[in-house]
N, C-alpha and C. Protein backbone atom coordinates (compact mmCIF):
# COMPACT_ATOMS: atom_id res chain seq x y z
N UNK A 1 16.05 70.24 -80.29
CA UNK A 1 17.26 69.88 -79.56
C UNK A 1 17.47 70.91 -78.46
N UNK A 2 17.51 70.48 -77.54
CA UNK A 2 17.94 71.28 -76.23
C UNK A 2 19.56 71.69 -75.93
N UNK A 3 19.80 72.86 -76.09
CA UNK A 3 21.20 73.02 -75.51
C UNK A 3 21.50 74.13 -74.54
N UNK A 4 22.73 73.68 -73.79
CA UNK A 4 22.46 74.76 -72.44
C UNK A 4 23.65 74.31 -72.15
N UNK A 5 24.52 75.67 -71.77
CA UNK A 5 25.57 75.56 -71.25
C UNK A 5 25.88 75.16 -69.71
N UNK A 6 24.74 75.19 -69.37
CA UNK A 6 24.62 74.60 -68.20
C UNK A 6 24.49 72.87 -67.77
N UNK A 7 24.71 72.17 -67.05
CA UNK A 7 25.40 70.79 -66.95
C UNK A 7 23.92 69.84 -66.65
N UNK A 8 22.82 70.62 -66.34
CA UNK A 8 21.63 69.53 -66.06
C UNK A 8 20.36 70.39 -66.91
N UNK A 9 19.48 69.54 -67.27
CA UNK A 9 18.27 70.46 -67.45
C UNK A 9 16.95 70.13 -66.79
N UNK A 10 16.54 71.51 -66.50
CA UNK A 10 15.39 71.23 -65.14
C UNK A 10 14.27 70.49 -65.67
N UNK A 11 14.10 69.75 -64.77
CA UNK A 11 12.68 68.84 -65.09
C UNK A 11 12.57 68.04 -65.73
N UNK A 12 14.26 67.57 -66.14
CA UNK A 12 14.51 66.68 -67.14
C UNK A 12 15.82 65.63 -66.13
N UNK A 13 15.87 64.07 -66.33
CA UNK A 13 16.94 63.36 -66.36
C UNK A 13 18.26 63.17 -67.28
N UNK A 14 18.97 63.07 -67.02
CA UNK A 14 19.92 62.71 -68.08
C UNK A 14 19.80 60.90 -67.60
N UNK A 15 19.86 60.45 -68.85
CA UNK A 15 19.69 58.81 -69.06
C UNK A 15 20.75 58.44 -69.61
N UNK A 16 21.65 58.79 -70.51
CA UNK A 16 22.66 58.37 -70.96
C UNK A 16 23.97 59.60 -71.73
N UNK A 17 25.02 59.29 -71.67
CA UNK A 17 26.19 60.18 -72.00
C UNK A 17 26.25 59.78 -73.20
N UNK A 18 26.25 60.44 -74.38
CA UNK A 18 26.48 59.81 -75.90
C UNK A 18 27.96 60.38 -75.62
N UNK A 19 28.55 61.24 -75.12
CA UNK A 19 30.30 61.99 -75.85
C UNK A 19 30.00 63.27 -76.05
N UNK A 20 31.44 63.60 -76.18
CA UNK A 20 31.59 65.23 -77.12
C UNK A 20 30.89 65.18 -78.45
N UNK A 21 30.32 66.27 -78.36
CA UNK A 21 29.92 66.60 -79.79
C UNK A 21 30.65 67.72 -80.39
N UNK A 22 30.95 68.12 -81.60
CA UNK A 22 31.66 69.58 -81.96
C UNK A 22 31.16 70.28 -83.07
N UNK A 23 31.45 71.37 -83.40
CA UNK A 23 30.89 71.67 -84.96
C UNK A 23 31.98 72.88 -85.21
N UNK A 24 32.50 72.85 -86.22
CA UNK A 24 34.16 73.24 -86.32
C UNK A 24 33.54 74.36 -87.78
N UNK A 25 34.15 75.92 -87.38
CA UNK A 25 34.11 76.56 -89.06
C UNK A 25 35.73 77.12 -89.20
N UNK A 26 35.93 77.41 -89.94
CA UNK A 26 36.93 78.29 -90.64
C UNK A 26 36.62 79.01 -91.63
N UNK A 27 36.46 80.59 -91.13
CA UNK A 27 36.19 81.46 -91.45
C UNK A 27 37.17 82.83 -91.83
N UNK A 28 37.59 83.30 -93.10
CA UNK A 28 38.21 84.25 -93.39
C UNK A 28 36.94 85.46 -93.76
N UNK A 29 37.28 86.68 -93.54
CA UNK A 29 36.66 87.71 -92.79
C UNK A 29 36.04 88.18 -94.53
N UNK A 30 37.02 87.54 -96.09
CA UNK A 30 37.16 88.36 -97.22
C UNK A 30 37.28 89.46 -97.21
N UNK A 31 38.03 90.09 -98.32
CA UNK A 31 38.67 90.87 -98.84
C UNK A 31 38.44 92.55 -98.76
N UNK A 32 36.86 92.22 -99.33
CA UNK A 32 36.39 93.57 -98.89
C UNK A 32 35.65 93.88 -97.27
N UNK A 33 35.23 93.31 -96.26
CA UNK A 33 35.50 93.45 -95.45
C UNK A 33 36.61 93.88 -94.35
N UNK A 34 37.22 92.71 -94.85
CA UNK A 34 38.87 93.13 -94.33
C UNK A 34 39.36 94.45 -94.22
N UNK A 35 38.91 94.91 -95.35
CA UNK A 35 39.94 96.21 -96.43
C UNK A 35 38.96 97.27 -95.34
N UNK A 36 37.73 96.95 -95.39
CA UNK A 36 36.86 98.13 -94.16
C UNK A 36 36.98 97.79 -92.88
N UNK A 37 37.31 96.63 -92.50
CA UNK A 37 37.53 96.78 -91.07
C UNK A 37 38.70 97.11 -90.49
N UNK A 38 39.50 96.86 -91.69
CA UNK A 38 41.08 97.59 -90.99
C UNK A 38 41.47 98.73 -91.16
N UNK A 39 40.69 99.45 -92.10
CA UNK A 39 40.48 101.13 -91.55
C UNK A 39 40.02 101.05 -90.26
N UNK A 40 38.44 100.84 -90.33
CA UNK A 40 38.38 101.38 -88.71
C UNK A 40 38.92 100.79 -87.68
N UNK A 41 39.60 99.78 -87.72
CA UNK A 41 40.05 99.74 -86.36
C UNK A 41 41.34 100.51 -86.47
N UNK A 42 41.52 101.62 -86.85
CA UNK A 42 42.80 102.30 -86.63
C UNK A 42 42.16 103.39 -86.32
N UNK A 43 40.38 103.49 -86.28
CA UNK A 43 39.89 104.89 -85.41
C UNK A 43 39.45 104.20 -84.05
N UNK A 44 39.32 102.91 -84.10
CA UNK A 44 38.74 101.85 -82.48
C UNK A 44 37.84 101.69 -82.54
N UNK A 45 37.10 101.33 -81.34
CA UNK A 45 35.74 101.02 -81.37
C UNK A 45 35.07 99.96 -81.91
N UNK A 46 33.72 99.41 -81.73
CA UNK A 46 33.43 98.32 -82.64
C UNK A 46 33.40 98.39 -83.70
N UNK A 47 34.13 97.11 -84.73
CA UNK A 47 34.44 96.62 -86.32
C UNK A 47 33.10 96.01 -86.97
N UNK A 48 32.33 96.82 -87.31
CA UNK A 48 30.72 96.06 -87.79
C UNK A 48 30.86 95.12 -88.52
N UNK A 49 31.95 94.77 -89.03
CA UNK A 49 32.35 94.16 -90.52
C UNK A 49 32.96 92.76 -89.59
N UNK A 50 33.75 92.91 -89.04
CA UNK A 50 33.62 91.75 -88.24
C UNK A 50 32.98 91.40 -87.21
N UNK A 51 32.29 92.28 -86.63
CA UNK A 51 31.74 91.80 -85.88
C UNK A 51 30.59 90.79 -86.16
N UNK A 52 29.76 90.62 -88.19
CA UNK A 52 28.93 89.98 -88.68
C UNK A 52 29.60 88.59 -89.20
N UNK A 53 31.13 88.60 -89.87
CA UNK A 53 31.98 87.21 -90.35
C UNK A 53 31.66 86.55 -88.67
N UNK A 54 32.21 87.45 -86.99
CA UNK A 54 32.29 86.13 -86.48
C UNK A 54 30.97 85.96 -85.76
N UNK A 55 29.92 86.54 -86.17
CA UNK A 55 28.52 85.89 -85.75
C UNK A 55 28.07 84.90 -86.88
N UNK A 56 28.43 85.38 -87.73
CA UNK A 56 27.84 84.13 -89.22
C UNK A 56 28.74 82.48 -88.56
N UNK A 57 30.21 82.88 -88.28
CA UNK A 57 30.88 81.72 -88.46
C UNK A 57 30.22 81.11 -86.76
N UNK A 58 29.86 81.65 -85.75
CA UNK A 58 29.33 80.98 -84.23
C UNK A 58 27.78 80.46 -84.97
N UNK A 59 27.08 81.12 -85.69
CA UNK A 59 25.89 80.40 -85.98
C UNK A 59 25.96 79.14 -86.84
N UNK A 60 27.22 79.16 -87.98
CA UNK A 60 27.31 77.84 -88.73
C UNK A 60 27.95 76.76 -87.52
N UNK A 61 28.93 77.11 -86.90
CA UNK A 61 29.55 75.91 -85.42
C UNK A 61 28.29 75.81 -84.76
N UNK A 62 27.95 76.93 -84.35
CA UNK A 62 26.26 75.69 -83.66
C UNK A 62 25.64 74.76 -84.47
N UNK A 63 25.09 75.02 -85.30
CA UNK A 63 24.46 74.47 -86.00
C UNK A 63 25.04 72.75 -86.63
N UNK A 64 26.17 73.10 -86.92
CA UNK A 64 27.12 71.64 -87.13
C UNK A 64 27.21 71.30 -85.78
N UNK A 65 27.27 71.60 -84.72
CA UNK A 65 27.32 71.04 -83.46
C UNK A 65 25.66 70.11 -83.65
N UNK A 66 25.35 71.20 -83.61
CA UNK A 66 23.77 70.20 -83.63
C UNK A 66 23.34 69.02 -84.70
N UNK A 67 23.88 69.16 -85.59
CA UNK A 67 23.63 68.42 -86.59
C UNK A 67 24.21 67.19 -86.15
N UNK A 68 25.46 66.88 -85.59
CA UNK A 68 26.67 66.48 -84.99
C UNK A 68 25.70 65.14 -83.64
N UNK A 69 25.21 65.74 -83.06
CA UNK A 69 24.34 65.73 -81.98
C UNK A 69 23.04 64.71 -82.79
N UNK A 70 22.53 65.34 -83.67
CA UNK A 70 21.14 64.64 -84.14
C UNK A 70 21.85 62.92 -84.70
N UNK A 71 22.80 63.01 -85.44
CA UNK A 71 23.54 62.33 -86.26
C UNK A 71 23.77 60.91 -85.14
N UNK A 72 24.00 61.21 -83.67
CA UNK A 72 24.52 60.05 -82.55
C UNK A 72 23.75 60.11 -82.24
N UNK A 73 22.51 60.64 -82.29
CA UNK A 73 21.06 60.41 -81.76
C UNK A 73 20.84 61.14 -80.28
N UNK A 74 21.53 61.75 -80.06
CA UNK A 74 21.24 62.75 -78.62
C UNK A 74 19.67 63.62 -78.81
N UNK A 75 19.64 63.58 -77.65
CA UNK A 75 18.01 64.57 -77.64
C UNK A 75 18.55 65.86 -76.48
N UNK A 76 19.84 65.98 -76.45
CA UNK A 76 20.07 67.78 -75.65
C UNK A 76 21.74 67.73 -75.81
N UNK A 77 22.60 68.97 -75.54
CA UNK A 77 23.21 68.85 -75.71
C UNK A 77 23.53 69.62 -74.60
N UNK A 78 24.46 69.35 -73.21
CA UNK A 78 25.17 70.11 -72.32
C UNK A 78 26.08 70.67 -72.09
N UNK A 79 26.46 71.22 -71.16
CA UNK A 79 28.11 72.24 -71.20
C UNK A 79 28.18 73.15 -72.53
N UNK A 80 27.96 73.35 -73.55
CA UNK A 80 28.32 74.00 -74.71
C UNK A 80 28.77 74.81 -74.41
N UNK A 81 29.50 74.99 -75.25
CA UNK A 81 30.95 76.31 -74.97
C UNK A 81 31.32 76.22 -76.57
N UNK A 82 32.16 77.99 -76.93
CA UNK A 82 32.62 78.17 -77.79
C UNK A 82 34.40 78.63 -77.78
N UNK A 83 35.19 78.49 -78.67
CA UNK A 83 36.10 78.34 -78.59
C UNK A 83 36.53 79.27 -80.12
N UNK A 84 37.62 79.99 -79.87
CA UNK A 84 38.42 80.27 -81.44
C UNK A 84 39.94 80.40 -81.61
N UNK A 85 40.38 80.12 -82.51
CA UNK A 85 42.15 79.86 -83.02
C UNK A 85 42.03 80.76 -84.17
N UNK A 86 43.09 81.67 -84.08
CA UNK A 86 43.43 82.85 -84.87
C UNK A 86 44.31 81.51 -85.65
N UNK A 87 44.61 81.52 -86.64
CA UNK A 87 45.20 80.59 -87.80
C UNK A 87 46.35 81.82 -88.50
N UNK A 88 45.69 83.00 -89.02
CA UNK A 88 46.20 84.10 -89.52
C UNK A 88 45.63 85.18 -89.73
N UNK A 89 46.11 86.41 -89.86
CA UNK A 89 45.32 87.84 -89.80
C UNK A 89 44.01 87.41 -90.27
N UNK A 90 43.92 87.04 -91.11
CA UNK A 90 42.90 86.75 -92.15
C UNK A 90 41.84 85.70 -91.62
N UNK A 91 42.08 84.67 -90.95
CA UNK A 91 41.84 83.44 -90.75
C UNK A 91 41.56 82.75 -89.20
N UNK A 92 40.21 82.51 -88.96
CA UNK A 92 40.01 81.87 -87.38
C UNK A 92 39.20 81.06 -87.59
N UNK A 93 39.95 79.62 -86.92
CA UNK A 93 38.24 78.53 -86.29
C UNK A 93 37.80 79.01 -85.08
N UNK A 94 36.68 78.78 -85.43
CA UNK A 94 35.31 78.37 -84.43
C UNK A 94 34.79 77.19 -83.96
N UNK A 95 35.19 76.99 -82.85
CA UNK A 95 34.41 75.38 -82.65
C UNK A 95 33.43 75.66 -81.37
N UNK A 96 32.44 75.08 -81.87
CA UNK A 96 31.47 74.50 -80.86
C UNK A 96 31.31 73.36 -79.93
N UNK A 97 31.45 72.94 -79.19
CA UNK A 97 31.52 71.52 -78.30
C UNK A 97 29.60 71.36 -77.39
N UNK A 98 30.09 70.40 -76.87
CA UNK A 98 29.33 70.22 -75.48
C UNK A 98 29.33 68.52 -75.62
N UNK A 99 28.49 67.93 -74.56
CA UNK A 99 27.90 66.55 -74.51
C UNK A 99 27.29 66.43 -75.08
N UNK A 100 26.64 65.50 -75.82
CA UNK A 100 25.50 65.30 -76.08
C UNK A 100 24.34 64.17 -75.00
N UNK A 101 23.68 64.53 -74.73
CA UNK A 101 22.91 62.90 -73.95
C UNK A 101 21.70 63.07 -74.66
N UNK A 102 21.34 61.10 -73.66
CA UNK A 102 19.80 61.07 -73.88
C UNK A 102 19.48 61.57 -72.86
N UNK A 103 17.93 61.80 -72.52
CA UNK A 103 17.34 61.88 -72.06
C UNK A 103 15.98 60.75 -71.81
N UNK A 104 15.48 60.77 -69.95
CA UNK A 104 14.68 60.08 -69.57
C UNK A 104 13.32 60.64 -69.58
């Protein structure tokens, strides 16, 4: 599956618009993380502890994006962009989007 945040892909047609595609997580950071990342962020600097919850939770939204994508039968997926909603201290979605098309 081809994806690119970018709106065309070289050397390729777009043949048809299938729609938005998305792939949605909700992700809480747990307990013991939490408990270590909110020490250090009261010394600053980067939170290693979160900085791995919100790479785990952008790799599961791609991935359901794509799945998302295979499912309407698209062969690339364009524009992709990521997006997140703080819900609570504890608590953020992740969504993934883009188009999906065919291709010629």
């Amino acid at each position: 599956m081809i994806v690119t945040t970018g709106f065309d892909i070289q050397d390729r047609q777009i043949g048809q618009y299938l729609g938005v595609v998305r792939g949605i997580v909700v992700r809480a950071t747990g307990l013991g993380r939490g408990i270590v990342g909110g020490l250090k962020s009261l010394a600053g600097g980067n939170i290693e502890e979160w900085s791995v919850v919100c790479e785990e939770a952008r790799k599961e939204a791609f991935n359901r994006l794509v799945q998302h994508a295979h499912e309407i039968g698209a062969d690339a997926i364009i524009g992709m962009r990521y997006d997140a909603t703080e819900f609570s201290q504890t608590a953020t979605e992740v969504l993934a989007y883009g188009t999906a098309v065919k291709l010629r």
